[in-house]
Protein backbone atom coordinates (compact mmCIF):
# COMPACT_ATOMS: atom_id res chain seq x y z
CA UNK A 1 0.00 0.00 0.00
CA UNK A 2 1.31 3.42 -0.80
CA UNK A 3 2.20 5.66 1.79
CA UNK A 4 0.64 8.42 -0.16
CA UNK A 5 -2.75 6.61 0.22
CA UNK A 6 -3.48 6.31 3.65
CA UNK A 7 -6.31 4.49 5.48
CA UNK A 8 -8.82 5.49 7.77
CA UNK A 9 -11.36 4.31 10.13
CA UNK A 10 -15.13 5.41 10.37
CA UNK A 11 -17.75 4.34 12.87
CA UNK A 12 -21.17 3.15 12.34
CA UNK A 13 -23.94 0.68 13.64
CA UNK A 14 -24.48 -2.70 12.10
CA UNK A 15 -25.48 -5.87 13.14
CA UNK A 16 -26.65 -5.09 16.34
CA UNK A 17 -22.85 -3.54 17.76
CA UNK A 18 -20.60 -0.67 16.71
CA UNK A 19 -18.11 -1.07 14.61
CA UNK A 20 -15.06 0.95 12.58
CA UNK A 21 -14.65 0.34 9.17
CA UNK A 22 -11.27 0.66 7.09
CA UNK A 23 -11.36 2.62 4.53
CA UNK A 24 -9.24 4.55 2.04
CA UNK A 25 -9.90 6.68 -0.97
CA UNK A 26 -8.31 6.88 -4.31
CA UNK A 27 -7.88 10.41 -6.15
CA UNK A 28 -10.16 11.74 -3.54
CA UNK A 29 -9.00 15.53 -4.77
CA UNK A 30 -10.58 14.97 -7.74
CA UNK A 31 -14.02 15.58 -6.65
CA UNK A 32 -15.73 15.75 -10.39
CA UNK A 33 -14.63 12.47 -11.01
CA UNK A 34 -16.55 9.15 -10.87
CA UNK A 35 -16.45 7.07 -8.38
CA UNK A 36 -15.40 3.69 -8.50
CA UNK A 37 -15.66 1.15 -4.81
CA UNK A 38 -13.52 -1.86 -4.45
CA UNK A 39 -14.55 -5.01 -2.86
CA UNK A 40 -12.24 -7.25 -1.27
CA UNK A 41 -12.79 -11.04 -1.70
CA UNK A 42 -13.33 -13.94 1.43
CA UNK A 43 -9.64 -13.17 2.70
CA UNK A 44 -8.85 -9.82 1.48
CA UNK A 45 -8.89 -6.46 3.08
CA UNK A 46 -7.83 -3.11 1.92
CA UNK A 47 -3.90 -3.54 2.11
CA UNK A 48 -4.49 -6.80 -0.06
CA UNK A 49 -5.36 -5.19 -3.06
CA UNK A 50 -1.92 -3.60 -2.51
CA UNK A 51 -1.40 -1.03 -5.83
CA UNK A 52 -4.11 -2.11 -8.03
CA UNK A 53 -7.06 0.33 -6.88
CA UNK A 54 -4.17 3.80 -7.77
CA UNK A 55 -2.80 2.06 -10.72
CA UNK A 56 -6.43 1.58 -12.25
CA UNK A 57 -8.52 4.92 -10.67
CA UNK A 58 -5.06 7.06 -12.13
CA UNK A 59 -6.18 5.02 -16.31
CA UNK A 60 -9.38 5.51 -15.58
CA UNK A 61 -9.39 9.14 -14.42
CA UNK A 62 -12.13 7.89 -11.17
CA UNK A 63 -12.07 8.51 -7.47
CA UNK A 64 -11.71 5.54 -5.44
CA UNK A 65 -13.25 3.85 -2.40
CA UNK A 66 -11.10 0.75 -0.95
CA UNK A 67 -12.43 -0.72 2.35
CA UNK A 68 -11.94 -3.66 4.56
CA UNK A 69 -15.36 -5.80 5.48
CA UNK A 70 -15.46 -5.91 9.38
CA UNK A 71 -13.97 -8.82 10.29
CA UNK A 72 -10.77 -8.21 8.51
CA UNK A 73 -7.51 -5.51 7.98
CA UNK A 74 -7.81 -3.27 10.34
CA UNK A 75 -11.84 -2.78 10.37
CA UNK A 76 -13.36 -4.49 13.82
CA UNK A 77 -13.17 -8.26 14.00
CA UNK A 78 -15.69 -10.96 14.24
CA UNK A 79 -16.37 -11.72 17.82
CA UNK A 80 -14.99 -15.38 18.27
CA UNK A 81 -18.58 -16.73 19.18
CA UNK A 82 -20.29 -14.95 16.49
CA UNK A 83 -20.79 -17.25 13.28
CA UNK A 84 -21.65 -15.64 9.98
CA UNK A 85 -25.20 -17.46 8.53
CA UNK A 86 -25.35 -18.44 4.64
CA UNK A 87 -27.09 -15.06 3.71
CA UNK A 88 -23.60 -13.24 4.60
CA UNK A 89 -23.19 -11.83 1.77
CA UNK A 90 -26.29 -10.27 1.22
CA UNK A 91 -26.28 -8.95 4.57
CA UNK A 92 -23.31 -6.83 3.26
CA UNK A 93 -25.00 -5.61 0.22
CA UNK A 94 -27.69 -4.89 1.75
CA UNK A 95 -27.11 -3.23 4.91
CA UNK A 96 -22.94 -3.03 5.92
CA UNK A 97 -21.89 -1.17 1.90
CA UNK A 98 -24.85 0.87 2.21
CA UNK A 99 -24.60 1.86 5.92
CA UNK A 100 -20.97 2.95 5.00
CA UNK A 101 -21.60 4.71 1.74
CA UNK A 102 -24.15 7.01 4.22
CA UNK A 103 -21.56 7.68 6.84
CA UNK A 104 -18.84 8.71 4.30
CA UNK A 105 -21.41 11.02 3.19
CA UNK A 106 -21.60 9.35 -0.39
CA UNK A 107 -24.40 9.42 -2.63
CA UNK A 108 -24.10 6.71 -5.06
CA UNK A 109 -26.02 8.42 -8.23
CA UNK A 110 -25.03 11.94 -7.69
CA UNK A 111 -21.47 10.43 -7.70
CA UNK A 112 -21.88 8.36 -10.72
CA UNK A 113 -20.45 5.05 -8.30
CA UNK A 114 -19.67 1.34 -10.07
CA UNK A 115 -18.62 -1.20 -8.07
CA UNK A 116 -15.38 -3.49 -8.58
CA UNK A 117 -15.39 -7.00 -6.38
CA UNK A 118 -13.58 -9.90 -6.26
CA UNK A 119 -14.52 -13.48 -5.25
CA UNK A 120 -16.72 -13.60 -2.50
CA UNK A 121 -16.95 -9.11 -3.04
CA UNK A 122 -17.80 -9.86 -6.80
CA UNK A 123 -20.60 -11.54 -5.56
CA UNK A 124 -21.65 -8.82 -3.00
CA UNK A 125 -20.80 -6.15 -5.73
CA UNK A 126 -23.88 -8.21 -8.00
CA UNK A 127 -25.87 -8.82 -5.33
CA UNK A 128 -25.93 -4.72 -4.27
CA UNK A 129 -26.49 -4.16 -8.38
CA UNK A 130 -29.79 -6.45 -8.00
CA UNK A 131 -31.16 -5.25 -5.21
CA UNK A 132 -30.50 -1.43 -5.94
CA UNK A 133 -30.88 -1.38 -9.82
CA UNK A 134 -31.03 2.90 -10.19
CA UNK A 135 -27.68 3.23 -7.71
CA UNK A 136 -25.15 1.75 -10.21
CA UNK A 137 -22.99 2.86 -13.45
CA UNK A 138 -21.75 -0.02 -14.17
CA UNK A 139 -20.68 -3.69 -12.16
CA UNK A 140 -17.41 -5.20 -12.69
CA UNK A 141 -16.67 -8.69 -11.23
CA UNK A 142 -13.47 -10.76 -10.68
CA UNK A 143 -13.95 -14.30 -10.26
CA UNK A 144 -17.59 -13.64 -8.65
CA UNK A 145 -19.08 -16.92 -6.92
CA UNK A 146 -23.20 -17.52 -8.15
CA UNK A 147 -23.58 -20.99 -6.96
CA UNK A 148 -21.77 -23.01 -4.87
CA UNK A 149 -19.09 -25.62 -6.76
CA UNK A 150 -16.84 -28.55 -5.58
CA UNK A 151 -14.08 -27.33 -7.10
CA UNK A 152 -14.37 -24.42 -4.94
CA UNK A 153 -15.35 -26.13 -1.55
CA UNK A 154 -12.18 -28.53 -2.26
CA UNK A 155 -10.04 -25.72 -2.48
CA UNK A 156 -11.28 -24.14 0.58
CA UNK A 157 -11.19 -27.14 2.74
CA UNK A 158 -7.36 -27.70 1.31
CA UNK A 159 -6.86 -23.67 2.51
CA UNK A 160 -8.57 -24.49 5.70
CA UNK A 161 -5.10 -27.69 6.47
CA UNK A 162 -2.81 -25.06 4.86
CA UNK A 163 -3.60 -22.60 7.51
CA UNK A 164 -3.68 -24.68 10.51
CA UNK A 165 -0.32 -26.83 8.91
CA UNK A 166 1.67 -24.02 7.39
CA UNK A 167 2.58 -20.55 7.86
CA UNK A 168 -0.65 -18.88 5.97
CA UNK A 169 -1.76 -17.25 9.58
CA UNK A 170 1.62 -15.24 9.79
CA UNK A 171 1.79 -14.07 6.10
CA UNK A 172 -2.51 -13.24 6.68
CA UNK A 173 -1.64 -11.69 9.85
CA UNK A 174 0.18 -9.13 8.06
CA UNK A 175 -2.89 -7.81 6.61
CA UNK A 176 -5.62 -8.33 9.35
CA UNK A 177 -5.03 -7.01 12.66
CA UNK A 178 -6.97 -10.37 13.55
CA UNK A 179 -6.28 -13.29 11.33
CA UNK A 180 -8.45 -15.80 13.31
CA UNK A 181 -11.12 -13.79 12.70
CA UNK A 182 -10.72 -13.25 8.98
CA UNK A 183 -10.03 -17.07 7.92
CA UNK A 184 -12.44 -18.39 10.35
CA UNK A 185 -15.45 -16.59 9.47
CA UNK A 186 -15.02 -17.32 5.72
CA UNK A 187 -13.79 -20.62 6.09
CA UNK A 188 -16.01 -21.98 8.58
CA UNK A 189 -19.44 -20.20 6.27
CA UNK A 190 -18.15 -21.98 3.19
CA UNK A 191 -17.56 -25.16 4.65
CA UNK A 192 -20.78 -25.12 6.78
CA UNK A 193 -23.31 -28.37 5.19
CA UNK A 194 -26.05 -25.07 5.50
CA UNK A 195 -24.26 -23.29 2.77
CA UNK A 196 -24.57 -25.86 -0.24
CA UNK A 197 -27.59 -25.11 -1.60
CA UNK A 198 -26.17 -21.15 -1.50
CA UNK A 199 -27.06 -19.45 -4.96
CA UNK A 200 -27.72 -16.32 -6.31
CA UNK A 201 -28.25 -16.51 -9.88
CA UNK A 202 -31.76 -15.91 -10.52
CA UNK A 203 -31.62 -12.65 -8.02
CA UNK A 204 -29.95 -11.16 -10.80
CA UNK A 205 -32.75 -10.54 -12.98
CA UNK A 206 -33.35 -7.49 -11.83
CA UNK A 207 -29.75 -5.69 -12.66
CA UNK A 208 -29.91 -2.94 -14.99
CA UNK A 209 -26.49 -1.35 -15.02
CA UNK A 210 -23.79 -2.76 -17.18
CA UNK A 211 -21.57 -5.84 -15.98
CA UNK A 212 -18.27 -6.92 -16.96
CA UNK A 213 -17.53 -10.51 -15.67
CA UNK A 214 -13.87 -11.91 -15.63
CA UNK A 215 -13.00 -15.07 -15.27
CA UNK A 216 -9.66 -16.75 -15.35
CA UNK A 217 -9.34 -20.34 -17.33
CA UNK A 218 -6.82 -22.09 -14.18
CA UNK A 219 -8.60 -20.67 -11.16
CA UNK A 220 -8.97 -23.33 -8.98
CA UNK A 221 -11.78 -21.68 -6.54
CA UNK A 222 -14.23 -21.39 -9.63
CA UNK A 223 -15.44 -22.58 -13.28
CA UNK A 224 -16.58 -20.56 -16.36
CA UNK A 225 -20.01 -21.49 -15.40
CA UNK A 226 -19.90 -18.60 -12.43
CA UNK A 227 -19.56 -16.02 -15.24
CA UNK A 228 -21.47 -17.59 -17.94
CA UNK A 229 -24.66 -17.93 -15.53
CA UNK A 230 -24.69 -14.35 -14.97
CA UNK A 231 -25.10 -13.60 -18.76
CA UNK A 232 -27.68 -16.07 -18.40
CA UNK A 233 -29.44 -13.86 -16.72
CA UNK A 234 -28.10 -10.33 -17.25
CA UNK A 235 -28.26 -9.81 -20.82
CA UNK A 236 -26.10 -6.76 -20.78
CA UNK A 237 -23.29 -8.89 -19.17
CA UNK A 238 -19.93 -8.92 -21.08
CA UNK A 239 -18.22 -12.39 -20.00
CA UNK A 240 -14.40 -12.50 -20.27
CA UNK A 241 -12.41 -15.46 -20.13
CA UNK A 242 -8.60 -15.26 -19.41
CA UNK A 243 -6.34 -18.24 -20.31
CA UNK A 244 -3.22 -18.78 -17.89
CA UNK A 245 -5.12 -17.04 -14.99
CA UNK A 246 -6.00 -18.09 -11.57
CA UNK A 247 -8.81 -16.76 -9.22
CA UNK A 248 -6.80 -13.36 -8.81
CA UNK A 249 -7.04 -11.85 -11.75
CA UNK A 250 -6.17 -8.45 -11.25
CA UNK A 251 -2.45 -9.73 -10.02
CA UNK A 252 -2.37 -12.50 -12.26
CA UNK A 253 -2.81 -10.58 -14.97
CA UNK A 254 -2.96 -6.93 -14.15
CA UNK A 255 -1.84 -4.83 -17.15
CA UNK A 256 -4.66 -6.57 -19.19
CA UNK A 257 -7.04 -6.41 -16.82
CA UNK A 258 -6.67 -2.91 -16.14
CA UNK A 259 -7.50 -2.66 -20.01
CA UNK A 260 -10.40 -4.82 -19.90
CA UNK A 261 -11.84 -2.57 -17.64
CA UNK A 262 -10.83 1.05 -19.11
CA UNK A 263 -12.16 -0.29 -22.53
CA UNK A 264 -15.82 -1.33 -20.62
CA UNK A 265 -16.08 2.01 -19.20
CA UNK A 266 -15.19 3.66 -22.11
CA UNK A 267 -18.18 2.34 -23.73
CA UNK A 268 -20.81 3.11 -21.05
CA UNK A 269 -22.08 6.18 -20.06
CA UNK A 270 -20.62 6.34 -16.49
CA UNK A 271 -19.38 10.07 -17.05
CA UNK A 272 -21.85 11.53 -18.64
CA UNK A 273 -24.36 13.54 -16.78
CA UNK A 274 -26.73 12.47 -13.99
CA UNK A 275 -30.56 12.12 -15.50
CA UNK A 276 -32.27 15.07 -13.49
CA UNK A 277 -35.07 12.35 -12.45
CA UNK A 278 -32.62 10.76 -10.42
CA UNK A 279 -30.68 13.55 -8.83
CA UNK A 280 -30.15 13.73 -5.29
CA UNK A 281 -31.36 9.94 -5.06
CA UNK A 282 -29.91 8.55 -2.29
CA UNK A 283 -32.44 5.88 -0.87
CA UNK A 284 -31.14 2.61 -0.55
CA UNK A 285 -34.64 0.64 -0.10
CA UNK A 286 -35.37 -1.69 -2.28
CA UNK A 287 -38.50 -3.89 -3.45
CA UNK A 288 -38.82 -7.16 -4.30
CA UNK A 289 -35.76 -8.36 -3.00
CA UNK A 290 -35.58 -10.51 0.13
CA UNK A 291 -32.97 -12.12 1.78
CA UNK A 292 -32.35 -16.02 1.99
């Protein structure tokens, strides 16, 4: 993380207790700009994204919003007796990314906002698109999860030996002030019998904004058919699919997926001017939608 881009901490109420959220912003000087928030995936956090959110807000010419999800970098843990429930990740596009977009005083149509997630944040980052369709520019996704696969729950189990039988918890505890809480609360969800039937799929109906989907051809946490079932469903879903790439795309492939994503932007209408119907919208209810 660059020293020029440091983090904060802001307080707020969710899930019962109050919590501080890490955050830092991107090009925040450049208050005209778009705004474009980054979504860490089941182990990440905002240091973890390390240079990727400057390197891509300075080509695209966008503000950025980076944040850790509580429970990991330097946000508030997980309480070691609280247990996250299948519908985690709709509880953070539904209440925790709105909740903080409101105390950083953000209003995500006035400021023209997409959303950028990865993994386990690509799939909050689609589920926030469906459930507020008239907040979003555009959606872009990194190896989002839609339904639940082997392939991915083998690779998490073998994650779950490698952390208790290697050194994983010191290099993760140089990201999370807590590692225990960060592995454990993903690890424990994604392995829990509950979470098998887990999908979200046909809750995406009801995206309107654009969506680029990347997917890379050797990640071992996810197959094509996560990306190719949300064009299933969203027609205006551009599905890319990126041979000799893993499940991090973004560091696996950087330079070209920095251009991916300037050339899908490019073609949408995130910079032009807000409709005048929906200035000043900043209501995040929604209809229709309802949580697992």
């Amino acid at each position: 993380m660059s020293a020029s881009t440091p983090t904060d901490r802001v307080a707020l109420h969710w899930d019962g207790q109050r919590v501080h959220i890490e955050y830092q912003w991107q090009r925040s000087a450049d208050t005209g700009a778009p705004l474009l928030v980054f979504l860490h995936e089941g182990l990440g956090s905002v240091a973890m994204w390390r240079d990727f959110p400057a390197t891509l807000c300075a080509t695209l010419g966008c503000r950025g919003l980076v944040y850790s999800r509580p429970g990991y970098g330097r946000s508030t843990p997980r309480p070691p007796d609280v247990h996250w429930g299948p519908d985690f990740m709709h509880r953070q596009a539904a209440e925790l990314l709105p909740a903080l977009l409101q105390a950083l005083g953000v209003d995500p149509v006035r400021e023209r906002m997409s959303l950028l997630g990865h993994s386990d944040g690509g799939s909050i980052a689609l589920l926030f698109a469906a459930m507020f369709p008239a907040q979003l520019r555009a959606c872009i996704v990194l190896a989002p999860h839609i339904v639940v696969e082997e392939l991915s729950l083998h690779s998490i189990a073998q994650t779950r030996q490698a952390y208790l039988h290697t050194d994983l918890r010191q290099k993760l505890a140089r990201y999370h002030d807590d590692p225990d809480s960060a592995f454990w609360g993903w690890n424990d969800i994604w392995l829990h019998p509950d979470f098998r039937t887990w999908r979200i799929d046909q809750a995406l109906a009801s995206i309107r904004c654009p969506v680029l989907a990347i997917q890379g051809l050797g990640d071992s946490y996810g197959t094509l058919e996560q990306v190719r079932g949300i064009a299933r469903v969203v027609p205006q879903c551009q599905v890319v699919e990126l041979p000799d790439c893993g499940h991090a795309a973004h560091k696996d492939q950087s330079q070209r997926v920095t251009t991916l994503i300037r050339d899908f932007l490019q073609r949408q209408t995130w910079t032009n001017r807000i409709p005048p119907h929906l200035v000043g919208l900043q209501d995040f209810r929604h209809t229709g939608f309802q949580l697992p």
